[in-house]
Protein backbone atom coordinates (compact mmCIF):
# COMPACT_ATOMS: atom_id res chain seq x y z
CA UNK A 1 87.34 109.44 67.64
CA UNK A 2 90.26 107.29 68.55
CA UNK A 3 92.44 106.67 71.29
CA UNK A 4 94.63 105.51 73.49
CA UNK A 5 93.60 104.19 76.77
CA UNK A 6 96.21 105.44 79.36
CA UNK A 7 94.32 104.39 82.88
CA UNK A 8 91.62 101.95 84.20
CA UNK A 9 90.60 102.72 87.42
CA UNK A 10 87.95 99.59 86.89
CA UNK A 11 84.75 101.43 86.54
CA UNK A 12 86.08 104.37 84.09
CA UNK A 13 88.80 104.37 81.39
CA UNK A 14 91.01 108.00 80.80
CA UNK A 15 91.45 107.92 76.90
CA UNK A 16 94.47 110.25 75.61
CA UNK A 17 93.11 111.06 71.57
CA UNK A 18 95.25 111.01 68.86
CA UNK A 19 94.49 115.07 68.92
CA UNK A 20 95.61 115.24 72.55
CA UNK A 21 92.55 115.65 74.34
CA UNK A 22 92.41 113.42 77.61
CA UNK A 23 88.46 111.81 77.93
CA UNK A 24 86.88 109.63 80.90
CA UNK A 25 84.86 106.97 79.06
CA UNK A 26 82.74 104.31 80.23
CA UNK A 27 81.99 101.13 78.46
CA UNK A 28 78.78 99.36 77.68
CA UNK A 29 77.30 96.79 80.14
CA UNK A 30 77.49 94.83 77.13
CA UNK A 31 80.48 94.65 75.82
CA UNK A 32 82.83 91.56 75.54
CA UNK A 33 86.21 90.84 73.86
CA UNK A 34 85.51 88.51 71.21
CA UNK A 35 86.77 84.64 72.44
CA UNK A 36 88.50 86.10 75.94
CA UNK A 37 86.63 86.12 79.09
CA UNK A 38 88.30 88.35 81.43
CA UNK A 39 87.37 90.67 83.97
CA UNK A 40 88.66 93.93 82.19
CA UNK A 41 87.48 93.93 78.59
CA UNK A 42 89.26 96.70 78.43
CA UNK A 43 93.46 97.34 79.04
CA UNK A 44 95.60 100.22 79.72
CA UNK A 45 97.40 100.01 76.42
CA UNK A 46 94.59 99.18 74.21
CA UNK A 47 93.99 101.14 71.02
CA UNK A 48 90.30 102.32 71.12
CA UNK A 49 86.91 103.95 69.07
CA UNK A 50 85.62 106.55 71.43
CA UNK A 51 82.04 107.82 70.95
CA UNK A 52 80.51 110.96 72.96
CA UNK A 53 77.08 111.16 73.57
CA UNK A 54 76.53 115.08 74.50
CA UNK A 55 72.65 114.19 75.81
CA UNK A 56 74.36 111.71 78.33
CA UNK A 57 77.15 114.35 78.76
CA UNK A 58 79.53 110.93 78.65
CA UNK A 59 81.98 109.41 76.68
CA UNK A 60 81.32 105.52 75.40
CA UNK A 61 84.41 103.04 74.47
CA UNK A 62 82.81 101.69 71.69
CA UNK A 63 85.10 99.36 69.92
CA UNK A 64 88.75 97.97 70.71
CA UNK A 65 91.75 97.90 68.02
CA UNK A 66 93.13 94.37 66.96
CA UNK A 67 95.93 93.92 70.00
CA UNK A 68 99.16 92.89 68.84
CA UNK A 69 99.53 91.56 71.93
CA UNK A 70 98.79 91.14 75.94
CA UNK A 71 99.87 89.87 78.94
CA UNK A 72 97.25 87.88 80.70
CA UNK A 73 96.88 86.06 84.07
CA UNK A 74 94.05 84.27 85.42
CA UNK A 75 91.58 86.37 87.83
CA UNK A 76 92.10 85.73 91.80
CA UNK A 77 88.39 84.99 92.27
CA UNK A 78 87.01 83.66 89.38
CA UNK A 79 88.82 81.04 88.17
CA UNK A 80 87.22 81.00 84.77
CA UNK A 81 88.09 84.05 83.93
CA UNK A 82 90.99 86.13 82.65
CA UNK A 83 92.89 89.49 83.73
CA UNK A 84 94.61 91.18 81.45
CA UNK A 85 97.81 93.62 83.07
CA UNK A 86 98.47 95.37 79.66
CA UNK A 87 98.10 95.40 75.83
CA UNK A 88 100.22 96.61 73.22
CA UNK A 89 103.62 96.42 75.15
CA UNK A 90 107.12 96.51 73.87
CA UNK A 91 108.59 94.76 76.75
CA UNK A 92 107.98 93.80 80.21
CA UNK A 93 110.28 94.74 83.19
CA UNK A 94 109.09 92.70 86.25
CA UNK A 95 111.16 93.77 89.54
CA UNK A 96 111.88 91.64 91.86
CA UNK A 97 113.36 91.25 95.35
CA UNK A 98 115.58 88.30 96.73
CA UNK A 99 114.55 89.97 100.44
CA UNK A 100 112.28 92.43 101.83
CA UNK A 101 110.02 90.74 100.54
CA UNK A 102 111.27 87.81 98.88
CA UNK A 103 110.07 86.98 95.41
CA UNK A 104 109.45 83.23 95.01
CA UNK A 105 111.06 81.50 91.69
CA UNK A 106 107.70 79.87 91.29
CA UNK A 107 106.16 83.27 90.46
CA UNK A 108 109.30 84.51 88.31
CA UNK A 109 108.68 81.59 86.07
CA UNK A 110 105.34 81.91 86.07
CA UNK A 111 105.49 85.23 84.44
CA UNK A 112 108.08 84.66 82.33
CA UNK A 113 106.50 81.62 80.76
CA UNK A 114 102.79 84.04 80.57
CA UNK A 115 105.40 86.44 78.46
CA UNK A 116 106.63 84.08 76.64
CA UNK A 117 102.73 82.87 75.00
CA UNK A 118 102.30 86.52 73.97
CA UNK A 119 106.32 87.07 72.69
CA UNK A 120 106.87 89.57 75.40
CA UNK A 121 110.32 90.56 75.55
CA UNK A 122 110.99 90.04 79.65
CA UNK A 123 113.75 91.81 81.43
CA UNK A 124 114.30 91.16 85.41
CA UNK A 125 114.69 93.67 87.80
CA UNK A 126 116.96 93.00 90.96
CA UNK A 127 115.48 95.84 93.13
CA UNK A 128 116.77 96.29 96.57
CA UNK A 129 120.44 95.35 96.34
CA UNK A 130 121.49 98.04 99.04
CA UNK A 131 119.38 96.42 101.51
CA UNK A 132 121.65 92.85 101.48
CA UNK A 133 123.88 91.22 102.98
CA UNK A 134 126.70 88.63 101.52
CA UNK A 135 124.73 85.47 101.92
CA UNK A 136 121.45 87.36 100.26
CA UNK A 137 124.10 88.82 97.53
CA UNK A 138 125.51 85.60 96.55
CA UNK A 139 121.77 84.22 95.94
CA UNK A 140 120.64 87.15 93.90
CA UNK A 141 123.88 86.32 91.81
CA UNK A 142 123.20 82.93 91.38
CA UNK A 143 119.66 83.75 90.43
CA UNK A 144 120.72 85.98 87.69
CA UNK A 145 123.09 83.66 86.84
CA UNK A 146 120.01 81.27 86.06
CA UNK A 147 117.79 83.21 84.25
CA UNK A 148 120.70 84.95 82.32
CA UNK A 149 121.62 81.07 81.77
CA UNK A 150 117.93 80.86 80.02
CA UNK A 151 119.11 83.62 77.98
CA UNK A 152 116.52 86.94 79.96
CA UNK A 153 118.32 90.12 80.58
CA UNK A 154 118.83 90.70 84.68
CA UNK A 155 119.78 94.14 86.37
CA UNK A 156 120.57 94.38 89.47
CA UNK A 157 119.84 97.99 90.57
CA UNK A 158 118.68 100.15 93.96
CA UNK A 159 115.85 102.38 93.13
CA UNK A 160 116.24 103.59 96.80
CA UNK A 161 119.77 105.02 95.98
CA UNK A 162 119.71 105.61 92.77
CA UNK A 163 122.25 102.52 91.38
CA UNK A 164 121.55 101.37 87.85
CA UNK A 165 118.62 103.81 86.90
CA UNK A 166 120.62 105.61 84.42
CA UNK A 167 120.66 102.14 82.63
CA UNK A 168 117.46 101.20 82.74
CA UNK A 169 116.83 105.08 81.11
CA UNK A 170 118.71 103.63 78.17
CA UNK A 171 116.77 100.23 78.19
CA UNK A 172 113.39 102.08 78.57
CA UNK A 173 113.65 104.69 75.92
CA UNK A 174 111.30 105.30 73.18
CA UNK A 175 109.58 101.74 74.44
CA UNK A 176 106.21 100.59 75.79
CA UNK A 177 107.01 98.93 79.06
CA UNK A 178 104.75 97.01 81.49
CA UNK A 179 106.27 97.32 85.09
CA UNK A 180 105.25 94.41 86.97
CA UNK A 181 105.92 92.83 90.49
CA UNK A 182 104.90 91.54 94.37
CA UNK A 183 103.91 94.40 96.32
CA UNK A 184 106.58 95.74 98.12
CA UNK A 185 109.46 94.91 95.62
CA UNK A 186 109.64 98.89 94.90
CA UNK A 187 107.86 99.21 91.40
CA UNK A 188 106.43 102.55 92.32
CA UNK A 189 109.94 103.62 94.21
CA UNK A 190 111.88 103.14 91.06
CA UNK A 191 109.00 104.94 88.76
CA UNK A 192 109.23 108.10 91.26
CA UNK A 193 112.87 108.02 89.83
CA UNK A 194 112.86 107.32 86.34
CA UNK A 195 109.79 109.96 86.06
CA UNK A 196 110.37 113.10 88.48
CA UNK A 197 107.52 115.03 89.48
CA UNK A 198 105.04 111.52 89.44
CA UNK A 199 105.07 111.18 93.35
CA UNK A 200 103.34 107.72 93.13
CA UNK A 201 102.79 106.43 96.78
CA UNK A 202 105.15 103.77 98.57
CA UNK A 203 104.99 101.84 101.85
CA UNK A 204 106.97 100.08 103.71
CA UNK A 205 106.74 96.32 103.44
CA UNK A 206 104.97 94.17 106.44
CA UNK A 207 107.49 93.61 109.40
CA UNK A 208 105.62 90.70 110.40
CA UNK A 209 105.35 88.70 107.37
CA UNK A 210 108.20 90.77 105.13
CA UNK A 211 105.44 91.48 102.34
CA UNK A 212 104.54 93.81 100.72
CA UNK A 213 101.47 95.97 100.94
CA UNK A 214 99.19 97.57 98.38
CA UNK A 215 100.38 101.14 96.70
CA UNK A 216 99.48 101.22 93.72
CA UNK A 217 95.41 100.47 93.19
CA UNK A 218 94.96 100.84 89.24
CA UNK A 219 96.55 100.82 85.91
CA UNK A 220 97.80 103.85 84.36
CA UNK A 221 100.30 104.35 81.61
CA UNK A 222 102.92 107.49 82.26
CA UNK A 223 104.72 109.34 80.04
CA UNK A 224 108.41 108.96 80.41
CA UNK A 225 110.39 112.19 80.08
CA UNK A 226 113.55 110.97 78.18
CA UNK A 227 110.54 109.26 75.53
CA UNK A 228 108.49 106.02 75.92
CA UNK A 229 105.82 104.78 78.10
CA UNK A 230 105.56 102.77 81.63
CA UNK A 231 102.64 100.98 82.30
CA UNK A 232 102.22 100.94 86.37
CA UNK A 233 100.07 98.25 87.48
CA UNK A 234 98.76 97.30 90.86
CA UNK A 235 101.58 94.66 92.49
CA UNK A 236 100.31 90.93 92.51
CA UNK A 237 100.73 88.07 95.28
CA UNK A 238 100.33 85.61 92.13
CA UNK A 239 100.03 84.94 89.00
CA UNK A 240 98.07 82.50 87.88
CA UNK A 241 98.17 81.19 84.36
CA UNK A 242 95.54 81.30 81.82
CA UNK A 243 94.26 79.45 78.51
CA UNK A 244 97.83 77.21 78.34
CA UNK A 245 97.28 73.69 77.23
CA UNK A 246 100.05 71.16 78.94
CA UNK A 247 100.88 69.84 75.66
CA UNK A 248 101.99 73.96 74.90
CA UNK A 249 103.51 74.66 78.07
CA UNK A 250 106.82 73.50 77.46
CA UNK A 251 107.12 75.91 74.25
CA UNK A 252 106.89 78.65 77.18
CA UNK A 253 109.77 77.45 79.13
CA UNK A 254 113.10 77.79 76.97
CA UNK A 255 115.58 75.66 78.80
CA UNK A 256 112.64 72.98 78.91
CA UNK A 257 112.06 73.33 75.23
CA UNK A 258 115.56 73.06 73.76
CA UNK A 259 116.16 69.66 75.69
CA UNK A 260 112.46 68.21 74.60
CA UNK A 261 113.05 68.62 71.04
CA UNK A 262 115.23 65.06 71.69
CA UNK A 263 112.81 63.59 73.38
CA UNK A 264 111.70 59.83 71.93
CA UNK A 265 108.00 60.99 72.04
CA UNK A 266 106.54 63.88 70.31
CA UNK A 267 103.70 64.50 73.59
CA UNK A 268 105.78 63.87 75.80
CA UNK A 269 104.98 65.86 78.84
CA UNK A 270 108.41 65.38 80.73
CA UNK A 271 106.95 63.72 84.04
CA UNK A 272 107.76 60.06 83.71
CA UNK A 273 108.10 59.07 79.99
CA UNK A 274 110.63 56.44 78.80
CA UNK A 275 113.39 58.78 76.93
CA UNK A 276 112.79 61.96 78.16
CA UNK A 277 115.54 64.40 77.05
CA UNK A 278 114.26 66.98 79.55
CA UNK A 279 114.66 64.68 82.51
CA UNK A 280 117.93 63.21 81.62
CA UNK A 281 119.04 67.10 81.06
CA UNK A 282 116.87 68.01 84.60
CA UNK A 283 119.34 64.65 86.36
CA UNK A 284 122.59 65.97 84.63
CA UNK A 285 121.58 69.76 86.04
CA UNK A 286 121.43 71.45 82.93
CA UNK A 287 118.01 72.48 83.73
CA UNK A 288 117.65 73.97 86.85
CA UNK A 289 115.15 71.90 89.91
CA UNK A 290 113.51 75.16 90.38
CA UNK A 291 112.65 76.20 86.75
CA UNK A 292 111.70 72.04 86.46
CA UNK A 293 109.05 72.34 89.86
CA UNK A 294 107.40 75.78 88.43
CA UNK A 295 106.40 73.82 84.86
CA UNK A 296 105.05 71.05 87.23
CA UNK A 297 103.29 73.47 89.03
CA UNK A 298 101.76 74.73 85.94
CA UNK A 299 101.08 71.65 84.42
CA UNK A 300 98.58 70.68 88.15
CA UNK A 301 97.08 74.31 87.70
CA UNK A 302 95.68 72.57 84.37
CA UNK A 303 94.59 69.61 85.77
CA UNK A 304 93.05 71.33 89.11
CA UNK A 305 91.40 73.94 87.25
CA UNK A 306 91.89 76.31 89.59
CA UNK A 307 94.01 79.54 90.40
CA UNK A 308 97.16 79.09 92.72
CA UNK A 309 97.38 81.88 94.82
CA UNK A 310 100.33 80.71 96.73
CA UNK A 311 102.21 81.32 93.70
């Protein structure tokens, strides 16, 4: 029997069948992806063989569908191993906040450039507009300004009042779309109004440190009325990177990788090189210092072998 696996709660996996039945499965103590080591073998999104074993009155994932692709980021406490947020997506939409809580560039980039590896279409979400003032609204426009600059759609939208849903309706239709974000940036806010009815829990954010706290504790994929999927996932405090070799990273930055294509040395890694196309574009401010400081962040992650979680 096969499937589509709609929610992971960690231990058990909801299935949706291609004839519509909805089955809690388990999976094997056993059973690996082939070549990934990660932490959930299997995602919300994944394509599945479902076996049930009426002696054991249980269902059994047996086997996993080739993915066409995932988004990935490297597990909080073991650093040798993977986490994968979602398979099978048609495009990401990863909300962020310039206040209440503030989302750091450092873990913008970071996800864009983890899309990027798997050719995941990213579009940001500017949540929380109603909540700033005119300093905090100039900086959210000259962060759009950036990564619209790097050529990724931005909307800047209040899921709290309702401005700029009906456009993201448009965006989201008919798609597969992984919502991603901090806690607190108002993921599940703005799914409780693109899917009425869903009631997924909110909280407000931490006065004391203006972050965000846990809502959402699983994956689960909803069905969106007006056609397509959302994938809600659990909001992250970082995202570190996983299975990028330096020498690929630039590919994953576009602004970095148009300049480097002049560069005098085919390695070059952009750090201190003798004609270096990306610094001389980084010292004439055609590439901006903060897109320049997350690569060189991800660059040490490689060397340190370890997962930032500042980021």
């Amino acid at each position: 029997m096969t499937g589509l696996v709609i929610k992971n709660t960690g231990s058990w996996y909801t299935v949706l069948t291609d004839d519509g039945q909805t089955i809690d499965c388990k999976i094997k103590g056993n059973f690996r992806l082939r070549g990934i080591r990660s932490t959930n073998p299997v995602a919300v999104g994944d394509r599945v063989e479902i076996k049930v074993s009426p002696e054991q009155a249980v269902a059994f994932i047996t086997e996993i569908k080739d993915r066409r692709n995932w988004i990935i980021r490297k597990s909080q406490n073991l650093s040798k191993q993977s986490h994968i947020l979602a398979a099978n997506v048609d495009q990401a939409f990863l909300v962020v906040t310039v206040n209440y809580p503030q989302t750091s560039t450092t873990f913008i980039d970071r996800f864009l450039a983890s899309a990027e590896a798997y050719r995941i279409p990213v579009v940001l979400v500017f949540n929380k507009t109603d909540l700033l003032d005119d300093d905090e609204l100039r900086y959210q426009q000259m962060m759009i300004d950036l990564y619209d600059n790097v050529g990724y759609e931005c909307r800047a939208i209040s899921a709290e009042k309702g401005d700029g849903i009906d456009e993201l309706r448009d965006m989201l239709r008919d798609k597969i779309t992984l919502f991603s974000g901090n806690s607190g940036v108002g993921k599940s806010t703005l799914l409780n109004k693109l899917i009425p009815g869903v009631q997924l829990k909110t909280a407000a954010i931490s006065d004391a440190h203006n972050t965000g706290m846990h809502t959402t504790t699983f994956s689960e994929m909803l069905r969106l009325p007006f056609g397509g999927w959302a994938i809600d996932t659990p909001g992250i405090k970082g995202f570190g990177t996983f299975d990028m070799e330096p020498e690929e990273l630039s590919g994953y930055f576009r602004d970095i990788f148009y300049f480097s294509k002049d560069c005098r040395f085919n390695n070059c890694t952009h750090t201190h090189e003798p004609g270096c196309a990306v610094l001389k574009a980084l010292e004439e401010h055609y590439i901006a210092e903060s897109r320049y400081n997350s690569y060189l962040s991800m660059l040490n992650d490689k060397e340190e072998g370890k997962y930032r979680e500042a980021f």
